[in-house]
N, C-alpha and C. Protein backbone atom coordinates (compact mmCIF):
# COMPACT_ATOMS: atom_id res chain seq x y z
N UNK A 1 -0.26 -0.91 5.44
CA UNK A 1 -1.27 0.10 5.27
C UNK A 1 -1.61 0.75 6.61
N UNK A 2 -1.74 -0.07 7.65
CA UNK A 2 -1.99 0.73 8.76
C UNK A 2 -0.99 1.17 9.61
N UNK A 3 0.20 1.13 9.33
CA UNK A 3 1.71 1.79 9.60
C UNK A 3 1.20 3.10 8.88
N UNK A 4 0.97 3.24 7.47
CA UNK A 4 1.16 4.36 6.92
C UNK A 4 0.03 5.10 7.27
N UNK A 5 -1.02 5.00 7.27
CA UNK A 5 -1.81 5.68 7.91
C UNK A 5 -2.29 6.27 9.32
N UNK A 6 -1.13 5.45 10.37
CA UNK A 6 -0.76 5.92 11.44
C UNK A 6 0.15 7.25 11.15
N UNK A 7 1.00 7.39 10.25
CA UNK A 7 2.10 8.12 9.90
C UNK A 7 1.32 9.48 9.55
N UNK A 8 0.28 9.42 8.57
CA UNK A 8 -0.45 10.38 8.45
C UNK A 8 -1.43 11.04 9.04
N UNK A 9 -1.81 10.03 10.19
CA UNK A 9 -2.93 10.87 11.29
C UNK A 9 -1.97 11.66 11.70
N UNK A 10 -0.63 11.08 12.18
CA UNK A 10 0.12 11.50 13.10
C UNK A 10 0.54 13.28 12.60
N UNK A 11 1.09 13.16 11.19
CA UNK A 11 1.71 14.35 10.64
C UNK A 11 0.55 15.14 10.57
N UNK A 12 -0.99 14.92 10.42
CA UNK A 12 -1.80 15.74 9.89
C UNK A 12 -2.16 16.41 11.22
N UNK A 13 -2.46 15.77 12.44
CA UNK A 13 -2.48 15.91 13.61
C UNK A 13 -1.33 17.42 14.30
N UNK A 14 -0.22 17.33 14.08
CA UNK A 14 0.68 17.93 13.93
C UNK A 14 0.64 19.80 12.26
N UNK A 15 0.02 18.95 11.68
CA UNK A 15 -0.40 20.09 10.82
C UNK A 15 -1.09 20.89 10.99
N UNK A 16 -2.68 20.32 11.33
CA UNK A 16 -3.56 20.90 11.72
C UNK A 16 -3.69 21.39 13.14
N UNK A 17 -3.07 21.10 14.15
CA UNK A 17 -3.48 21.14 15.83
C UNK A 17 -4.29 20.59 16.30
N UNK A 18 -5.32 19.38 15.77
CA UNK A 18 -5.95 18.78 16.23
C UNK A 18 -6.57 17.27 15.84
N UNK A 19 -6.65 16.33 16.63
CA UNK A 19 -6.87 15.25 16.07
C UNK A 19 -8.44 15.10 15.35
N UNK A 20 -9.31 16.43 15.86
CA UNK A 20 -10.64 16.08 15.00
C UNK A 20 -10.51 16.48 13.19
N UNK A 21 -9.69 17.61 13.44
CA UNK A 21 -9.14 18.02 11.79
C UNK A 21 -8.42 16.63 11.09
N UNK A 22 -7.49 16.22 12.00
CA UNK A 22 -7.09 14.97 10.70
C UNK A 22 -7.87 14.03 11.22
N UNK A 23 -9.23 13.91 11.75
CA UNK A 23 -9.85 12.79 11.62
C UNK A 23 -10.83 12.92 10.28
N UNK A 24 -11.19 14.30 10.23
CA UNK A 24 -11.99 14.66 9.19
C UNK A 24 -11.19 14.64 7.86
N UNK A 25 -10.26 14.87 7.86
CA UNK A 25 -9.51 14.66 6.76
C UNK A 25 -9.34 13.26 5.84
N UNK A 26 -9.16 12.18 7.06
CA UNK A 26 -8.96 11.12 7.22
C UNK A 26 -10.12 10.41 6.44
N UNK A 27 -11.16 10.89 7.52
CA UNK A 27 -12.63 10.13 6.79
C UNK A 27 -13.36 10.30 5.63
N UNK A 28 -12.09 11.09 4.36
CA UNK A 28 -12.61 11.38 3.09
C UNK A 28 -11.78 10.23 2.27
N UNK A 29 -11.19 9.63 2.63
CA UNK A 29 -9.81 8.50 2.18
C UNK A 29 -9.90 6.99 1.70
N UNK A 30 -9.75 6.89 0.92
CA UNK A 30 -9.96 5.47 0.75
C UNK A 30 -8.88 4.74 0.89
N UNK A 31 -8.89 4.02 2.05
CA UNK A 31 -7.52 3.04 1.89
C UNK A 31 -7.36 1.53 1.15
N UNK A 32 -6.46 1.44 0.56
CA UNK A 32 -6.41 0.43 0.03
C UNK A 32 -5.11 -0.15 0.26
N UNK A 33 -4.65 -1.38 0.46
CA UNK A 33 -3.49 -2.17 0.75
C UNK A 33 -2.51 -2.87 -0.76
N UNK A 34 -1.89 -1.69 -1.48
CA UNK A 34 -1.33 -1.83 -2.16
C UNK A 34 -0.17 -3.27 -2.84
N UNK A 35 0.14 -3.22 -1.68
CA UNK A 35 0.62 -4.85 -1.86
C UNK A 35 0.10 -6.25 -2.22
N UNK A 36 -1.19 -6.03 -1.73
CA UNK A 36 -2.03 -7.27 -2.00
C UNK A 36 -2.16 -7.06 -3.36
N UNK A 37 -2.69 -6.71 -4.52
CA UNK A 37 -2.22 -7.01 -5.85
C UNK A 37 -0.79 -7.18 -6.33
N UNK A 38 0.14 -7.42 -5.63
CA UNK A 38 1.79 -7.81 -5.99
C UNK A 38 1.52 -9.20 -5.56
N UNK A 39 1.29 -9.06 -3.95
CA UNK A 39 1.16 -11.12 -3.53
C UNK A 39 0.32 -11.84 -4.39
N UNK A 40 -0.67 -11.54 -4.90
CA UNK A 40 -1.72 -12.11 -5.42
C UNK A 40 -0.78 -12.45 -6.65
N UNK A 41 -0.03 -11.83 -7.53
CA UNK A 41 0.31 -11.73 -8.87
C UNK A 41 1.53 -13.09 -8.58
N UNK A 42 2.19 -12.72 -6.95
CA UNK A 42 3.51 -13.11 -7.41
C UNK A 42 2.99 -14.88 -6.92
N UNK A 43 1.97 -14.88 -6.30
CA UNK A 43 1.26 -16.64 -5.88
C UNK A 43 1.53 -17.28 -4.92
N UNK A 44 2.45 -16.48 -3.74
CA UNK A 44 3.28 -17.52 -2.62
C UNK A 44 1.79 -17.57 -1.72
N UNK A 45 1.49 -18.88 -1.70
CA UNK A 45 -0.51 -18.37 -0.39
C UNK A 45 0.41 -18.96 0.97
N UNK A 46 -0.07 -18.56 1.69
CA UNK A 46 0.45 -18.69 3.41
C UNK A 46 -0.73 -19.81 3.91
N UNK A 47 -0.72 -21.04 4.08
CA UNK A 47 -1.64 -21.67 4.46
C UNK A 47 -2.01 -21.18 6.00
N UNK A 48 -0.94 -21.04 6.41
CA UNK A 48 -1.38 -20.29 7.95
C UNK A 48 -2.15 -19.40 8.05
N UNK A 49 -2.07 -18.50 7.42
CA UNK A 49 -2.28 -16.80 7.32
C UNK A 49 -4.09 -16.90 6.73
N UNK A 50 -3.69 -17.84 5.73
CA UNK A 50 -5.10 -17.91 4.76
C UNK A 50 -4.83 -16.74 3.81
N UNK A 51 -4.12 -16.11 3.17
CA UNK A 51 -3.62 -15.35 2.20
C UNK A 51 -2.55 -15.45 1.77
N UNK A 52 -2.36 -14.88 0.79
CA UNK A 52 -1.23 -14.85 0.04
C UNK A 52 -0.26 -13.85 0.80
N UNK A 53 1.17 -14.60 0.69
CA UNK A 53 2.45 -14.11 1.20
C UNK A 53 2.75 -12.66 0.88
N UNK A 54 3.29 -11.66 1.42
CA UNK A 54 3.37 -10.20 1.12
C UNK A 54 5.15 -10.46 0.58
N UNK A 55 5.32 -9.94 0.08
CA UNK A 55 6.33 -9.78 -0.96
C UNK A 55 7.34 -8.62 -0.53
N UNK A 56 8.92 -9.23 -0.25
CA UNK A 56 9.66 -7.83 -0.26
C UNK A 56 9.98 -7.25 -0.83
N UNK A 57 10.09 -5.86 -1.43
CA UNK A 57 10.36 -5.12 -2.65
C UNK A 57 11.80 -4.78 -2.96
N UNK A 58 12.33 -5.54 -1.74
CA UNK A 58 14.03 -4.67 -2.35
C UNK A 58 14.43 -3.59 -1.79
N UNK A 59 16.06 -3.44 -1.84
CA UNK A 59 16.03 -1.75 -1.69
C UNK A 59 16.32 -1.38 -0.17
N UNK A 60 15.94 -0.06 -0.15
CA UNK A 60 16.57 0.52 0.97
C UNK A 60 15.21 0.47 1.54
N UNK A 61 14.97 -0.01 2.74
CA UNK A 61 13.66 0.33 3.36
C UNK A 61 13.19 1.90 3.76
N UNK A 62 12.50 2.96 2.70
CA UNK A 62 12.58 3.84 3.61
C UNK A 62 11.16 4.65 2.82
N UNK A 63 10.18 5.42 3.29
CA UNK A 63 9.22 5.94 2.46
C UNK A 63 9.05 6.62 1.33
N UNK A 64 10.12 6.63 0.94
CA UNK A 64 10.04 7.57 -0.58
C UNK A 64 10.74 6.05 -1.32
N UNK A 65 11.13 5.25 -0.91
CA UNK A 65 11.74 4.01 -1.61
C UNK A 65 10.76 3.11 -1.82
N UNK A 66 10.24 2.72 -0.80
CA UNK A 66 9.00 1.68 -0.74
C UNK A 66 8.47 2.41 -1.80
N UNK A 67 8.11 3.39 -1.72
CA UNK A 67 7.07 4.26 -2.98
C UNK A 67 7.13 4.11 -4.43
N UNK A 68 8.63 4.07 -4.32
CA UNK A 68 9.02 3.98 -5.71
C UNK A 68 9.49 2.33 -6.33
N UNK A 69 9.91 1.73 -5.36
CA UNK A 69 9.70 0.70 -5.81
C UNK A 69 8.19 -0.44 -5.76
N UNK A 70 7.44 0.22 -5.06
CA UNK A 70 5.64 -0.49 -4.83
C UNK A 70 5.47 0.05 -5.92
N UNK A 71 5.20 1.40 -7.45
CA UNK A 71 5.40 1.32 -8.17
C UNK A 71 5.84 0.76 -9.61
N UNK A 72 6.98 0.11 -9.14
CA UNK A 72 7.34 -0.19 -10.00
C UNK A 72 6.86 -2.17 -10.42
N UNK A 73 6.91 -2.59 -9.30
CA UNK A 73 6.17 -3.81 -8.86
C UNK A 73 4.73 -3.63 -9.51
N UNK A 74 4.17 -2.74 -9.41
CA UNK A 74 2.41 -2.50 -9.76
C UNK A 74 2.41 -2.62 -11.52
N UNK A 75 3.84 -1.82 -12.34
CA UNK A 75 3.99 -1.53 -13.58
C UNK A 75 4.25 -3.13 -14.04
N UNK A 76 4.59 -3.75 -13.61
CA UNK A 76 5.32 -5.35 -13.94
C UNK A 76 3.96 -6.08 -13.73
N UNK A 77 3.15 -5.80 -12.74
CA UNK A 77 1.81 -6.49 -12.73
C UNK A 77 0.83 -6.12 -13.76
N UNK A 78 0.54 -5.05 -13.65
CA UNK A 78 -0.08 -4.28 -14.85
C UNK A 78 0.27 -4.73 -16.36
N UNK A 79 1.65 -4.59 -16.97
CA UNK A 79 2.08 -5.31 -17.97
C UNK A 79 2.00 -6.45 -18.48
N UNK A 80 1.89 -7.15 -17.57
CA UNK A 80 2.07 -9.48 -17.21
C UNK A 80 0.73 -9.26 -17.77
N UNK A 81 -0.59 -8.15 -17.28
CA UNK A 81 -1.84 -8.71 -17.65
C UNK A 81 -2.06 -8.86 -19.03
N UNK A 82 -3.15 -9.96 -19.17
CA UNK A 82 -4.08 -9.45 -20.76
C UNK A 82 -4.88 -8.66 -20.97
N UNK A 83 -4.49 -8.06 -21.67
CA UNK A 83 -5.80 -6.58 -22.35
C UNK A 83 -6.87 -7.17 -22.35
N UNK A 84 -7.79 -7.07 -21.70
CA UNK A 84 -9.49 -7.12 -21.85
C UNK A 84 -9.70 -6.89 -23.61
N UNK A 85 -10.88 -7.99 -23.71
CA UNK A 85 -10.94 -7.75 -25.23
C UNK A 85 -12.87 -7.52 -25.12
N UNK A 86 -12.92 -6.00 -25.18
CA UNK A 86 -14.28 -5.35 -24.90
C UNK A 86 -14.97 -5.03 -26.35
């Protein structure tokens, strides 16, 4: 998460001409660390770490890949669950 959001100060920075524009941009964002609901699902805990193990997705390492396969990982978690019975 904070790789990728380095990636996007960086490009927005570059978009805009200035780092206060993609800071403002920035500070409308909610980040969230997408992976941690895959480790959590898939159960490996890191006694070292004190969290659960991050999970490799496969594939070609590259940003439109990770994308599509962090996706598809999320659809397999999503599915495994039980429907809430409201």
């Amino acid at each position: 998460m904070d790789f990728d959001r380095g990636v996007f100060e960086r490009e927005l920075v570059r978009h805009y001409g200035s780092a206060e524009a993609a800071d403002r941009w920035l500070a409308g964002c909610r980040w969230h660390d997408a992976m941690v609901p895959y480790a959590v699902w898939k159960g490996l805990w890191s006694v070292k770490r004190g969290t659960y193990r991050n999970q490799r997705l496969g594939g070609p390492h590259d940003a439109v890949a990770d994308c599509r396969l962090l996706l598809d990982k999320l659809r397999q978690v999503a599915q495994a669950l039980p429907v809430p019975r409201w």
